[in-house]
PDB file of N, CA and C in Angstrom:
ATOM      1  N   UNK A   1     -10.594   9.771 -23.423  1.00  0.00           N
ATOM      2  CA  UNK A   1      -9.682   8.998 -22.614  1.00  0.00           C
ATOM      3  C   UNK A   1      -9.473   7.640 -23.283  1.00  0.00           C
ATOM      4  N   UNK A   2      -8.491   7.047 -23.984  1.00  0.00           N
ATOM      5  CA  UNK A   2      -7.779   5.798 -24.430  1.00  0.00           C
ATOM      6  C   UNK A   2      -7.647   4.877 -23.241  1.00  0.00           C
ATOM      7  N   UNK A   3      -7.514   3.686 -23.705  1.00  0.00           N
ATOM      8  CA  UNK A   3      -7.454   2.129 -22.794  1.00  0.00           C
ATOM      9  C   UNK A   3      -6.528   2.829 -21.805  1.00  0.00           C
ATOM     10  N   UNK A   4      -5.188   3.247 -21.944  1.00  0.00           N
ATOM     11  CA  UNK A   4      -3.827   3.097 -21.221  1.00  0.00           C
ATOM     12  C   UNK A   4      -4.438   4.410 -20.355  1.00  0.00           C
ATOM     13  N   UNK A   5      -4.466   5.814 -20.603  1.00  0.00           N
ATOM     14  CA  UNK A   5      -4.851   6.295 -19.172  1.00  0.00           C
ATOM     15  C   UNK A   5      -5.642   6.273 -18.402  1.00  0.00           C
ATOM     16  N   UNK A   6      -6.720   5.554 -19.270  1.00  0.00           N
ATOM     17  CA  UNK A   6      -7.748   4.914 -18.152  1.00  0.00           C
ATOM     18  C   UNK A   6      -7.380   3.323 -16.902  1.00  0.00           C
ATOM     19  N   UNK A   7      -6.720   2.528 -17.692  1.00  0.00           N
ATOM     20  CA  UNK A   7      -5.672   1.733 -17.114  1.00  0.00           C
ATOM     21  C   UNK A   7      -4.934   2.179 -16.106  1.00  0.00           C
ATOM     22  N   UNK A   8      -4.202   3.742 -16.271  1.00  0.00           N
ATOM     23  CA  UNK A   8      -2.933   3.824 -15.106  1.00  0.00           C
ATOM     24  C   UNK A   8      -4.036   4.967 -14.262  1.00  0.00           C
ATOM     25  N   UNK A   9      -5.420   5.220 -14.546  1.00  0.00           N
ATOM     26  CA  UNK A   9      -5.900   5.868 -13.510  1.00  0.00           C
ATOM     27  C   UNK A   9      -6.884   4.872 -12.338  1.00  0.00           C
ATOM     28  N   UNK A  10      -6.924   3.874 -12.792  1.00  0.00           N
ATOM     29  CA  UNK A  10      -7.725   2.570 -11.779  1.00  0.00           C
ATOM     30  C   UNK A  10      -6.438   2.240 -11.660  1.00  0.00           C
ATOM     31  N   UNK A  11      -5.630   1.684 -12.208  1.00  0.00           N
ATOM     32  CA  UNK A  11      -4.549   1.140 -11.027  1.00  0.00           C
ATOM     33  C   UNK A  11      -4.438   1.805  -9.757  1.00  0.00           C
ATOM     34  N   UNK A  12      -4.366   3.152  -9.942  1.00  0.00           N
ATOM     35  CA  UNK A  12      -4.015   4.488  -8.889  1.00  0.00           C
ATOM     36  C   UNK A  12      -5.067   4.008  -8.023  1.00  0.00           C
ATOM     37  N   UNK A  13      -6.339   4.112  -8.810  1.00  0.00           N
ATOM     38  CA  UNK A  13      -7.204   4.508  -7.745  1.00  0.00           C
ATOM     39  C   UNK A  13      -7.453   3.511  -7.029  1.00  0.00           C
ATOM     40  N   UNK A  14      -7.792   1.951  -7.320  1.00  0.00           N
ATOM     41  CA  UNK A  14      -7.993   0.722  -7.067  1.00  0.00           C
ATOM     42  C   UNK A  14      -6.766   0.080  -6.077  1.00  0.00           C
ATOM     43  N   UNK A  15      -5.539   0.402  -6.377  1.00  0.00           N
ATOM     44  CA  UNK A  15      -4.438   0.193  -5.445  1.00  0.00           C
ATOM     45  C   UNK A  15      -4.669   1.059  -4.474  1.00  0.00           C
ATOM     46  N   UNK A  16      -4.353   2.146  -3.848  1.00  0.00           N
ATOM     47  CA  UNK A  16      -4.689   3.034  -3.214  1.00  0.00           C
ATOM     48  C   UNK A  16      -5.906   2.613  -2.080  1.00  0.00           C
ATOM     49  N   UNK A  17      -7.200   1.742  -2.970  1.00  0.00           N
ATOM     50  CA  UNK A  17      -8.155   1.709  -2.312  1.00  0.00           C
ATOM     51  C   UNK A  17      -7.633   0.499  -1.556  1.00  0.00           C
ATOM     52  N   UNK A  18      -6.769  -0.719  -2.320  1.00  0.00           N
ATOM     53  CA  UNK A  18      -6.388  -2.079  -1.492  1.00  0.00           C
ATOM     54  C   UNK A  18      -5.496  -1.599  -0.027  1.00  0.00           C
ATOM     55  N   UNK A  19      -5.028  -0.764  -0.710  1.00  0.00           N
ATOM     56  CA  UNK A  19      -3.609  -0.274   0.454  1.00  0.00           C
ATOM     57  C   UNK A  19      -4.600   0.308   1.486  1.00  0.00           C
ATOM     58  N   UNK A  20      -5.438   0.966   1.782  1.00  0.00           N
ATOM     59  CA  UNK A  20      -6.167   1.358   2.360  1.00  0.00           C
ATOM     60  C   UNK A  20      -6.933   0.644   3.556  1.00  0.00           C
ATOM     61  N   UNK A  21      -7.581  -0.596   2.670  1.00  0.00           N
ATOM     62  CA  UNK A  21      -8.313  -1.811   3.091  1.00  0.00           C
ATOM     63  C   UNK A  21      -7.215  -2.703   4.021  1.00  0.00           C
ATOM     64  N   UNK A  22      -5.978  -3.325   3.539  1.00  0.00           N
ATOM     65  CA  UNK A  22      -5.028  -3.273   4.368  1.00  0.00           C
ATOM     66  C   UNK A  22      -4.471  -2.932   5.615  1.00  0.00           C
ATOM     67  N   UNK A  23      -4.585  -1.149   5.187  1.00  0.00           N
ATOM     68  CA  UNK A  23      -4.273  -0.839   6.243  1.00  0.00           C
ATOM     69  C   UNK A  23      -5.514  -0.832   7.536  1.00  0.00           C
ATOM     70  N   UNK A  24      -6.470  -1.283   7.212  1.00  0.00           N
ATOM     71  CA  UNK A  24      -7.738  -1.205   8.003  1.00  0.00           C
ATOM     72  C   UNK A  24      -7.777  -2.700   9.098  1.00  0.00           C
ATOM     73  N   UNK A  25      -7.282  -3.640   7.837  1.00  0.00           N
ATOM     74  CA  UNK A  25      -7.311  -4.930   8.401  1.00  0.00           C
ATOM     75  C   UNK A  25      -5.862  -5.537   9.382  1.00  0.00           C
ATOM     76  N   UNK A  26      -4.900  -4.146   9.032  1.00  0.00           N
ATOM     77  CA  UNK A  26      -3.925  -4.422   9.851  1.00  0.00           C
ATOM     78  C   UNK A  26      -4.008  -3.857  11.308  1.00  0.00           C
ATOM     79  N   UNK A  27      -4.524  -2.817  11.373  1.00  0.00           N
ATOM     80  CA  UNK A  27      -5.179  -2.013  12.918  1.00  0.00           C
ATOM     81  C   UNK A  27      -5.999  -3.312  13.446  1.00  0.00           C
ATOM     82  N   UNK A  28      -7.032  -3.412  12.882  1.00  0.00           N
ATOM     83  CA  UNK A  28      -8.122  -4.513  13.087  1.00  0.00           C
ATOM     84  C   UNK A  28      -7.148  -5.630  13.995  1.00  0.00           C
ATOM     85  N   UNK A  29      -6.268  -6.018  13.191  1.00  0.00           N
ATOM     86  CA  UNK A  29      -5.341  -7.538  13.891  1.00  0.00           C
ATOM     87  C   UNK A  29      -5.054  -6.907  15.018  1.00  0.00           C
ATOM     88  N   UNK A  30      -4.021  -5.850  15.125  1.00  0.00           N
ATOM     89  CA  UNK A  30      -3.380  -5.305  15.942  1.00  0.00           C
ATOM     90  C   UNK A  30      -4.176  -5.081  17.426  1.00  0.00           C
ATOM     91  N   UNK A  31      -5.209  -4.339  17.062  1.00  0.00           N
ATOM     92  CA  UNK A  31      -6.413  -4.198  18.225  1.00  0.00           C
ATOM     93  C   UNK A  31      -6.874  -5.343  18.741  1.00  0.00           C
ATOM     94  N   UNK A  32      -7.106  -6.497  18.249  1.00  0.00           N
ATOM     95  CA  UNK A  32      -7.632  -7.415  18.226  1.00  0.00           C
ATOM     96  C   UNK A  32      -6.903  -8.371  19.796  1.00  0.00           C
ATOM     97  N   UNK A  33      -5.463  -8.501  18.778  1.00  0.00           N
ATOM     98  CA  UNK A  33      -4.537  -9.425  19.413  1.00  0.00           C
ATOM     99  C   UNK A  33      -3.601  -8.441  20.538  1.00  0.00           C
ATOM    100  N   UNK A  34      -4.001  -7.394  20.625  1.00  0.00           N
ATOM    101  CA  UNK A  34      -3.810  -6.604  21.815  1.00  0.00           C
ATOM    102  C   UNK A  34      -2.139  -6.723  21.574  1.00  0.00           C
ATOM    103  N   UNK A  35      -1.687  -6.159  20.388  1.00  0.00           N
ATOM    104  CA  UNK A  35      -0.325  -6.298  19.784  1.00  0.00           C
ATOM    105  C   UNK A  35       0.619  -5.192  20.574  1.00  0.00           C
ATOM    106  N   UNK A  36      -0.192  -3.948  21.465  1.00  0.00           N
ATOM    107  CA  UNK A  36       0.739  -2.741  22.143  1.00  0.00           C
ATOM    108  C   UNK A  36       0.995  -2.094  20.884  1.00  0.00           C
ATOM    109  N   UNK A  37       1.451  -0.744  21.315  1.00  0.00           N
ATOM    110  CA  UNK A  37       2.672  -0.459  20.355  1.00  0.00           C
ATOM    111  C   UNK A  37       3.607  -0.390  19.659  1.00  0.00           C
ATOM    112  N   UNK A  38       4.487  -1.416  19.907  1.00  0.00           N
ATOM    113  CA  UNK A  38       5.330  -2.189  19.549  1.00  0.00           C
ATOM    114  C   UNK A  38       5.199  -2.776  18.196  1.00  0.00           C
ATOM    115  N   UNK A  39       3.903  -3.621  18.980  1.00  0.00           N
ATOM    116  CA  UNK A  39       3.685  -4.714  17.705  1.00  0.00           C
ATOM    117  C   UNK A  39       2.813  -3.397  16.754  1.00  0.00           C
ATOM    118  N   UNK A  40       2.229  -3.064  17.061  1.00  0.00           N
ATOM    119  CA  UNK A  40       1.406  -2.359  15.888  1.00  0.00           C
ATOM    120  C   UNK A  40       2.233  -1.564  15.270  1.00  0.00           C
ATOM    121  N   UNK A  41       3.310  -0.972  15.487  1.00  0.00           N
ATOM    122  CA  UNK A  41       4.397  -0.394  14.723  1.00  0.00           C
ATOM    123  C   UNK A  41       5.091  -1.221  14.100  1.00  0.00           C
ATOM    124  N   UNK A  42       5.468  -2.479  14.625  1.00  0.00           N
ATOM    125  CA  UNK A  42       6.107  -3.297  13.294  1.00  0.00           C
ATOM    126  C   UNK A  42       5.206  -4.136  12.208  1.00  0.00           C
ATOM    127  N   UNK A  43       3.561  -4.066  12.490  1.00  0.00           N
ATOM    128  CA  UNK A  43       2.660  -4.464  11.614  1.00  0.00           C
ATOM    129  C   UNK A  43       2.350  -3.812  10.424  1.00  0.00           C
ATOM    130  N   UNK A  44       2.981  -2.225  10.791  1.00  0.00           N
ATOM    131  CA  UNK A  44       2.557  -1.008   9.965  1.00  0.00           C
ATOM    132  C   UNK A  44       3.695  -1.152   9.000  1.00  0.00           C
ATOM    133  N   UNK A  45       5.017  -1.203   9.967  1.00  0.00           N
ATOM    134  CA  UNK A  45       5.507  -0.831   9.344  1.00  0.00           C
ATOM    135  C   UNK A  45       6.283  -1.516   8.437  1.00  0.00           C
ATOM    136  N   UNK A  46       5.990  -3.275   8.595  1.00  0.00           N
ATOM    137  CA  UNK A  46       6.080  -4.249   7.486  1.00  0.00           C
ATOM    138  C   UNK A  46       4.841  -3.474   6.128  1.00  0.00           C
ATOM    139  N   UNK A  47       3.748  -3.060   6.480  1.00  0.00           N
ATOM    140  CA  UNK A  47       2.892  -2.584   5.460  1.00  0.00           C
ATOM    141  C   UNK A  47       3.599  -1.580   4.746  1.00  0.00           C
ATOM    142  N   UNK A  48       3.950  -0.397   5.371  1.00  0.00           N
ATOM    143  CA  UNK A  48       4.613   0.525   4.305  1.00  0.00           C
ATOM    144  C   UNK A  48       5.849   0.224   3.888  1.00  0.00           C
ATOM    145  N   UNK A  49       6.781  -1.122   4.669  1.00  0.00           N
ATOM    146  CA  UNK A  49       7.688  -1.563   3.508  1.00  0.00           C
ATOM    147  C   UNK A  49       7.348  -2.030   2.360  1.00  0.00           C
ATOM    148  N   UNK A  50       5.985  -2.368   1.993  1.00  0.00           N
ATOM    149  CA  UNK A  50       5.732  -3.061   1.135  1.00  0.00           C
ATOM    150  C   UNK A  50       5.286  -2.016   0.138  1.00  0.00           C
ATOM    151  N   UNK A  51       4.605  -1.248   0.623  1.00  0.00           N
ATOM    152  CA  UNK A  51       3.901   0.307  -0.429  1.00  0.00           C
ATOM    153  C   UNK A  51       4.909   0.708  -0.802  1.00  0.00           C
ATOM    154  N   UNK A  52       6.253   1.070   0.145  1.00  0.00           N
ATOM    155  CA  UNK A  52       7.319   1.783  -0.711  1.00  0.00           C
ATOM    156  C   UNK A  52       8.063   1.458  -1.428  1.00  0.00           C
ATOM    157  N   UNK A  53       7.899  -0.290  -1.392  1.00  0.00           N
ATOM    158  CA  UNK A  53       9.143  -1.034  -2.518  1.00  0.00           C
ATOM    159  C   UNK A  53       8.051  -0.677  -3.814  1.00  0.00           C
ATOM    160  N   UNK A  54       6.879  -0.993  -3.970  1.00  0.00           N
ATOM    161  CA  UNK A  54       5.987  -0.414  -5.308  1.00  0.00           C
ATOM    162  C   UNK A  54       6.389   1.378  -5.710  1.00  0.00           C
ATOM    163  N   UNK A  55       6.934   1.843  -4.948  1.00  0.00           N
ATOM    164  CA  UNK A  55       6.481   3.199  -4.982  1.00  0.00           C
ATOM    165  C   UNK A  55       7.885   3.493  -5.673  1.00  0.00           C
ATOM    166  N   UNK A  56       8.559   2.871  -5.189  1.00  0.00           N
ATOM    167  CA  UNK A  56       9.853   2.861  -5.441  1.00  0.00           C
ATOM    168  C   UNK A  56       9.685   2.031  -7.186  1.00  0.00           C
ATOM    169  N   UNK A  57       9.127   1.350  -7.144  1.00  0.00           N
ATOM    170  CA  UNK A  57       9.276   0.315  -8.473  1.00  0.00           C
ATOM    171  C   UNK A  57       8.858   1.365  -9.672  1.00  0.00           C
ATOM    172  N   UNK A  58       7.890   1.762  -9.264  1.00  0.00           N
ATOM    173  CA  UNK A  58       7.150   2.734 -10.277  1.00  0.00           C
ATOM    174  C   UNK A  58       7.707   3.746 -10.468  1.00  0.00           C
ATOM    175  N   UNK A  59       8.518   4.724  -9.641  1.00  0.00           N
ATOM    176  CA  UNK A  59       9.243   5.492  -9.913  1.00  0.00           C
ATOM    177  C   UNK A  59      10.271   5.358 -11.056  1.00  0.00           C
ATOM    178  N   UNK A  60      11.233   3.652 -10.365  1.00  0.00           N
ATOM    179  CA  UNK A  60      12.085   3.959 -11.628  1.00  0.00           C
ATOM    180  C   UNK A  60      11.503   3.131 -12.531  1.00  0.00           C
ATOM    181  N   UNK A  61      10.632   2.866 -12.548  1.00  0.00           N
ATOM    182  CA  UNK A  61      10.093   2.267 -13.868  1.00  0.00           C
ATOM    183  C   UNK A  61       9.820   3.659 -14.777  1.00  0.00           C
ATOM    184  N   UNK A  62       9.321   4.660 -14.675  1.00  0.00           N
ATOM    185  CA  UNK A  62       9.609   6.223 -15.260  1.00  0.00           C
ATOM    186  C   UNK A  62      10.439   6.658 -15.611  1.00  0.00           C
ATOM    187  N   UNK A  63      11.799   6.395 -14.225  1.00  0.00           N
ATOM    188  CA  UNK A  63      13.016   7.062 -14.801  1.00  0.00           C
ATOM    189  C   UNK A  63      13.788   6.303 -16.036  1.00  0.00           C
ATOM    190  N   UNK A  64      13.887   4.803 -15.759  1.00  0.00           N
ATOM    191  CA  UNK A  64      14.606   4.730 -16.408  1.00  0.00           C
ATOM    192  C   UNK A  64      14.199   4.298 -17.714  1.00  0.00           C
ATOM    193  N   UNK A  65      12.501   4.189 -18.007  1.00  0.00           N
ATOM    194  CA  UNK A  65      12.278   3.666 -19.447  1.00  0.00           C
ATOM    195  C   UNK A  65      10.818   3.488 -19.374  1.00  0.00           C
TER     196      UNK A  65
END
Protein backbone atom coordinates (compact mmCIF):
# COMPACT_ATOMS: atom_id res chain seq x y z
CA UNK A 1 0.00 0.00 0.00
CA UNK A 2 1.71 3.57 -1.21
CA UNK A 3 1.29 7.07 0.75
CA UNK A 4 -1.88 8.06 -1.61
CA UNK A 5 -4.17 4.92 -0.96
CA UNK A 6 -3.40 4.84 2.32
CA UNK A 7 -4.20 8.69 2.44
CA UNK A 8 -7.71 8.31 0.57
CA UNK A 9 -8.43 5.23 2.92
CA UNK A 10 -8.14 7.39 6.45
CA UNK A 11 -9.70 10.20 4.92
CA UNK A 12 -12.76 7.68 4.36
CA UNK A 13 -12.40 6.24 7.40
CA UNK A 14 -11.50 9.24 9.77
CA UNK A 15 -14.23 11.51 8.05
CA UNK A 16 -16.89 9.07 8.34
CA UNK A 17 -15.79 8.66 11.97
CA UNK A 18 -16.10 12.88 12.44
CA UNK A 19 -19.48 12.76 10.62
CA UNK A 20 -20.52 10.26 12.97
CA UNK A 21 -19.28 12.08 16.18
CA UNK A 22 -21.32 15.01 14.84
CA UNK A 23 -23.97 13.38 14.32
CA UNK A 24 -23.90 12.19 18.04
CA UNK A 25 -23.30 15.69 19.30
CA UNK A 26 -26.12 16.96 17.24
CA UNK A 27 -28.94 14.49 18.89
CA UNK A 28 -27.09 15.30 22.18
CA UNK A 29 -28.03 19.33 21.57
CA UNK A 30 -31.29 18.45 20.28
CA UNK A 31 -32.29 16.22 23.38
CA UNK A 32 -30.81 18.47 25.52
CA UNK A 33 -32.52 21.78 24.49
CA UNK A 34 -35.73 19.84 24.11
CA UNK A 35 -35.57 21.06 20.26
CA UNK A 36 -39.10 18.63 19.33
CA UNK A 37 -39.08 17.40 16.06
CA UNK A 38 -39.00 20.12 14.24
CA UNK A 39 -35.96 21.42 15.50
CA UNK A 40 -34.16 18.13 15.45
CA UNK A 41 -35.02 17.74 11.81
CA UNK A 42 -33.64 20.99 10.84
CA UNK A 43 -30.40 20.25 13.07
CA UNK A 44 -29.99 17.04 11.02
CA UNK A 45 -30.76 18.24 8.35
CA UNK A 46 -28.38 21.37 8.23
CA UNK A 47 -25.81 18.24 9.03
CA UNK A 48 -26.49 16.24 5.95
CA UNK A 49 -26.47 19.47 3.94
CA UNK A 50 -23.17 19.68 4.79
CA UNK A 51 -22.07 15.74 4.15
CA UNK A 52 -23.72 16.04 0.81
CA UNK A 53 -22.10 19.24 -0.48
CA UNK A 54 -18.57 16.99 0.30
CA UNK A 55 -20.15 14.08 -1.27
CA UNK A 56 -21.08 15.94 -3.98
CA UNK A 57 -17.47 17.67 -4.14
CA UNK A 58 -15.77 14.40 -4.33
CA UNK A 59 -17.79 13.00 -6.79
CA UNK A 60 -17.07 15.56 -9.29
CA UNK A 61 -13.80 15.94 -8.27
CA UNK A 62 -13.60 12.13 -10.09
CA UNK A 63 -15.69 13.04 -12.80
CA UNK A 64 -14.28 15.72 -13.99
CA UNK A 65 -10.38 15.32 -13.35
Amino acid sequence: MDIDQFEDLMLKVLLSGLILLMAYIVYDLAKKSKAGKFGSFILFGALFLGVLGFIIKGFLMKTIG
